[in-house]
Protein backbone atom coordinates (compact mmCIF):
# COMPACT_ATOMS: atom_id res chain seq x y z
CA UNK A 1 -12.48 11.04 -21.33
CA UNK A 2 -13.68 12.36 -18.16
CA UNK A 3 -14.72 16.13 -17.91
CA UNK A 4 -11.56 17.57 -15.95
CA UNK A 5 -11.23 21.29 -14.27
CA UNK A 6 -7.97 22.92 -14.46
CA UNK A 7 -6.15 22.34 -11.27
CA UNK A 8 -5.72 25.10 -9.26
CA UNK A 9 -3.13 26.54 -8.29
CA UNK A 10 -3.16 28.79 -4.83
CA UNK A 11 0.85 30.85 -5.90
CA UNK A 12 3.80 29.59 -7.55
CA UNK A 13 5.62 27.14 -5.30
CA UNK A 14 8.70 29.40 -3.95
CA UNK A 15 10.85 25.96 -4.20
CA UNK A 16 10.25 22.30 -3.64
CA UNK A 17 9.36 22.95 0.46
CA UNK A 18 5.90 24.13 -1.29
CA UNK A 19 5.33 21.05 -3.07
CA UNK A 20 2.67 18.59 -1.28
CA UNK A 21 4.18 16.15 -2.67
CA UNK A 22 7.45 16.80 -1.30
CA UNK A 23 5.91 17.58 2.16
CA UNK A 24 3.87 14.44 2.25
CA UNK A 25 7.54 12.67 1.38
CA UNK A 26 9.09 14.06 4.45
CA UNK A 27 6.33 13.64 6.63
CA UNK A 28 6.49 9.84 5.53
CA UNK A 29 10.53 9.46 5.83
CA UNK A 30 10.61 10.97 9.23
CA UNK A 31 7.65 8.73 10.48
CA UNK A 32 8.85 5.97 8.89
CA UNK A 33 12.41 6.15 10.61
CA UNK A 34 11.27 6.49 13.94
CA UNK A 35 8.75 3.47 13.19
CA UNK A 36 11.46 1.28 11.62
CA UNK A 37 13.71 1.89 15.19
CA UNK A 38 10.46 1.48 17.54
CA UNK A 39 9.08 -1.89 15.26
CA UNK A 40 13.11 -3.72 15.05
CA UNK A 41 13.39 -3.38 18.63
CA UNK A 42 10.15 -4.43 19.72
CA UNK A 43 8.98 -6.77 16.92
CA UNK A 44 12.22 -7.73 15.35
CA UNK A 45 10.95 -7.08 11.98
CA UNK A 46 11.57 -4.43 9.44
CA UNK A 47 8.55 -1.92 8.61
CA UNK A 48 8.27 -3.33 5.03
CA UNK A 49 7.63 -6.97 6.37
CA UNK A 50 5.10 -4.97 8.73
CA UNK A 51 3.50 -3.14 6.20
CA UNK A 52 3.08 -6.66 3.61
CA UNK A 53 1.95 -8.73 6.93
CA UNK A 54 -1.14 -5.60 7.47
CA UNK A 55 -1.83 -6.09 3.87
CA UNK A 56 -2.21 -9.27 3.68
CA UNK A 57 -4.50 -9.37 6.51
CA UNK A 58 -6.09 -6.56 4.97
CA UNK A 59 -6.69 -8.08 1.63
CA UNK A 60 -6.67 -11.97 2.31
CA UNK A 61 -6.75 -14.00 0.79
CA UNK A 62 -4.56 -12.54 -1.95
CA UNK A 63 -2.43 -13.23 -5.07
CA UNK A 64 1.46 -11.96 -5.21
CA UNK A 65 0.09 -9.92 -7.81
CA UNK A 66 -3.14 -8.67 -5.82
CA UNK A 67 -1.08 -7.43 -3.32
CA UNK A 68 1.42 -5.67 -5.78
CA UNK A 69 -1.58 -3.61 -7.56
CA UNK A 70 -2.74 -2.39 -4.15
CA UNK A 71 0.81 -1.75 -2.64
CA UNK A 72 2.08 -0.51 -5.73
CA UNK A 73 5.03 -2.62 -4.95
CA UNK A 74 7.60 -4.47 -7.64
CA UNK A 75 6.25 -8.41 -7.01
CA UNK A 76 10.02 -9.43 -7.09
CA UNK A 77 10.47 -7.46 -3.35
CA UNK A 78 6.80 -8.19 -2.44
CA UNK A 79 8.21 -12.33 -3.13
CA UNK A 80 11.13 -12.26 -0.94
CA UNK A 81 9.65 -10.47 1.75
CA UNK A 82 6.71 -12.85 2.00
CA UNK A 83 9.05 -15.68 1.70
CA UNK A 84 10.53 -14.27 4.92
CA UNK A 85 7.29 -14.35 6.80
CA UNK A 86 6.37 -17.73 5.64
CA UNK A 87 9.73 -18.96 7.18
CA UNK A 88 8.67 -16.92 10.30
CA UNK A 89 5.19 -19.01 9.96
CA UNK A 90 3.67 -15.94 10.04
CA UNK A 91 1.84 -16.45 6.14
CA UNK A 92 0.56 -19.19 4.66
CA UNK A 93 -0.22 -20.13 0.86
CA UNK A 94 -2.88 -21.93 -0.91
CA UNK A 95 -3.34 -22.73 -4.17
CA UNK A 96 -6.32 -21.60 -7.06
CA UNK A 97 -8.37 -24.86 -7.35
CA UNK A 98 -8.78 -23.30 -10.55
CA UNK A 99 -5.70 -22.36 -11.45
CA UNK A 100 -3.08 -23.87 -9.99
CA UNK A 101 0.12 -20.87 -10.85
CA UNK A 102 -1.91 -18.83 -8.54
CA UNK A 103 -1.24 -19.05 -4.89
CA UNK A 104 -3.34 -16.53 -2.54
CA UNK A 105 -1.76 -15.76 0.82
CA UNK A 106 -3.43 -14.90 4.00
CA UNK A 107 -1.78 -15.04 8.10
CA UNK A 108 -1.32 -17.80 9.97
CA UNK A 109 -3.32 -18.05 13.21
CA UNK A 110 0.57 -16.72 14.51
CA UNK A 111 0.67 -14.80 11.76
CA UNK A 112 -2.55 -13.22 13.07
CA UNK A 113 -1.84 -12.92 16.55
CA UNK A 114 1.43 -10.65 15.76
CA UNK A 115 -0.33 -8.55 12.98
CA UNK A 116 -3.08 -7.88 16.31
CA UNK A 117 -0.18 -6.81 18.49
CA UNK A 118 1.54 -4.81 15.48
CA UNK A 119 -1.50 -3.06 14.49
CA UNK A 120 -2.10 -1.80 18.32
CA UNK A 121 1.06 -0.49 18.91
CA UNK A 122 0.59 1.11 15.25
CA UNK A 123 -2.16 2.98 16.26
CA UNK A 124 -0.54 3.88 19.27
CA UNK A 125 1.98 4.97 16.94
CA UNK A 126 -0.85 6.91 14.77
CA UNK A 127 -2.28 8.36 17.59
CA UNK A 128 1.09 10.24 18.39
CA UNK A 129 1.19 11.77 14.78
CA UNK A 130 -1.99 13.31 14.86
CA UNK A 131 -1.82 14.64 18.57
CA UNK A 132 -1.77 18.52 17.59
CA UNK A 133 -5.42 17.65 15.58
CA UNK A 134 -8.41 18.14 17.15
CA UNK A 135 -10.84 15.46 16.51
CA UNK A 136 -13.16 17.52 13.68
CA UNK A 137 -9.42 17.92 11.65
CA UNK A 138 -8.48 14.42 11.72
CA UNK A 139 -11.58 13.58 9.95
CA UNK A 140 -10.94 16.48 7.84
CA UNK A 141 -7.34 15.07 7.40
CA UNK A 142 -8.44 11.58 6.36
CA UNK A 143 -11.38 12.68 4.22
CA UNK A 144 -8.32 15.18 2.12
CA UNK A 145 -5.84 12.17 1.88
CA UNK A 146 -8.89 9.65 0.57
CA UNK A 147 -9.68 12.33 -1.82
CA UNK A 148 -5.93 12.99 -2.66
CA UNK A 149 -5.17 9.08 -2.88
CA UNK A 150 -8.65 8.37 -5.20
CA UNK A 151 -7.23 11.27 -7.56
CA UNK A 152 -3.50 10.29 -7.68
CA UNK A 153 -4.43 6.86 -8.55
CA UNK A 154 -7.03 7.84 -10.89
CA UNK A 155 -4.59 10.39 -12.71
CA UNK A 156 -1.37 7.63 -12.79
CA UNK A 157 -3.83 5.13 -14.27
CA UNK A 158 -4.59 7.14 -17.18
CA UNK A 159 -1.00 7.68 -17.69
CA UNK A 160 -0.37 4.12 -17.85
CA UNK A 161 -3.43 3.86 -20.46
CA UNK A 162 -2.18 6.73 -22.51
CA UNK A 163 1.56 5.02 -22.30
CA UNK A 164 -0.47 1.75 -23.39
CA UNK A 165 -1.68 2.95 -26.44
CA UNK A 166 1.43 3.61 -27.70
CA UNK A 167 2.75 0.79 -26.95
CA UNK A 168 0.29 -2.35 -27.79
CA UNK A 169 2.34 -5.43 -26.55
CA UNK A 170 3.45 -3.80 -23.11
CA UNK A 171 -0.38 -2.53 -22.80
CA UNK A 172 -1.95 -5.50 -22.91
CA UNK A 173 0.13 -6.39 -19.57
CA UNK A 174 -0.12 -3.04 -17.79
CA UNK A 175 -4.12 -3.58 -18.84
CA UNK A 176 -4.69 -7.15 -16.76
CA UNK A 177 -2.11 -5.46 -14.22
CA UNK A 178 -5.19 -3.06 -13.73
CA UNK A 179 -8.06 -4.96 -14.59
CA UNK A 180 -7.78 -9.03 -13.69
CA UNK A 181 -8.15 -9.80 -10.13
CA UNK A 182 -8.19 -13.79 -9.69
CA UNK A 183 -10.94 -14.58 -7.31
CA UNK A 184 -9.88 -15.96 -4.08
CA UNK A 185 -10.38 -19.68 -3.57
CA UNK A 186 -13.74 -20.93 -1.62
């Protein structure tokens, strides 16, 4: 077991408007609305088929269930939504020469060209939300979220061990959920 400090704690939260994690939550649902309006209108797509179409370029190629460990998304969602962008011809799917149940995704060269355009306007987009930072605080602000995202995935990981233990058939899923990563094909 790692050697852990007590967190600490600055003053009791007043109510939930102190929480970071609530904060964080708003900052995300208000960004994400006005992102969702801006993207339908100018993309015609919906910011979740955005967000798996930069992931997939991101990880590529990549397994339905690659992409769900890194999103932390439910694969049945992840499924439909990249069925839609395969019927947009905007993803394509190959199969494991070694194992032929896996299929690893990755853009088509369309697929590409609109993730390009998508990902400009996004950082347009990005840009906007960090226009009251000067440049030394957003690379304070990104080096805090890293840190914050490293520890919040290391601390829900050990949950899901601890809740593995206890539970030795649903373990030994959550386990290669965390652990197997199918290599991509050659």
């Amino acid at each position: 077991m790692p050697n852990r400090r007590e967190p600490a704690r600055v003053q009791r939260p007043r109510d939930i408007r102190d929480l970071l994690g609530f904060r964080l939550s708003l900052l995300t649902t208000i960004s994400d609305r006005k992102a969702q309006s801006q993207i339908s209108g100018k993309f015609s797509m919906n910011l979740g088929e955005w967000r798996v179409l930069g992931a997939i370029q991101a990880y590529a190629p990549v397994t339905l269930a690659g992409l769900a460990r890194e999103l932390y998304q439910d694969k049945g969602q992840l499924s439909r939504t990249i069925k839609a962008l395969s019927a947009r011809g905007l993803v394509a799917s190959a199969h494991d020469a070694r194992d032929k149940r896996n299929l690893f995704f990755r853009l088509t060269p369309t697929g590409k060209r609109w993730h390009d355009r998508m990902l400009d306007f996004a950082a347009d987009r990005n840009a906007h939300l960090v226009d009251g930072l000067n440049v030394k605080e957003r690379v304070e602000l990104f080096r805090l979220l890293e840190k914050l995202v490293a520890a919040t995935t290391e601390a829900y990981e050990e949950t899901l061990r601890a809740q593995n233990e206890r539970k030795p058939a649903r373990g030994r899923a959550v386990a290669n959920a965390l652990q197997n990563r199918p290599e991509a094909p050659q």
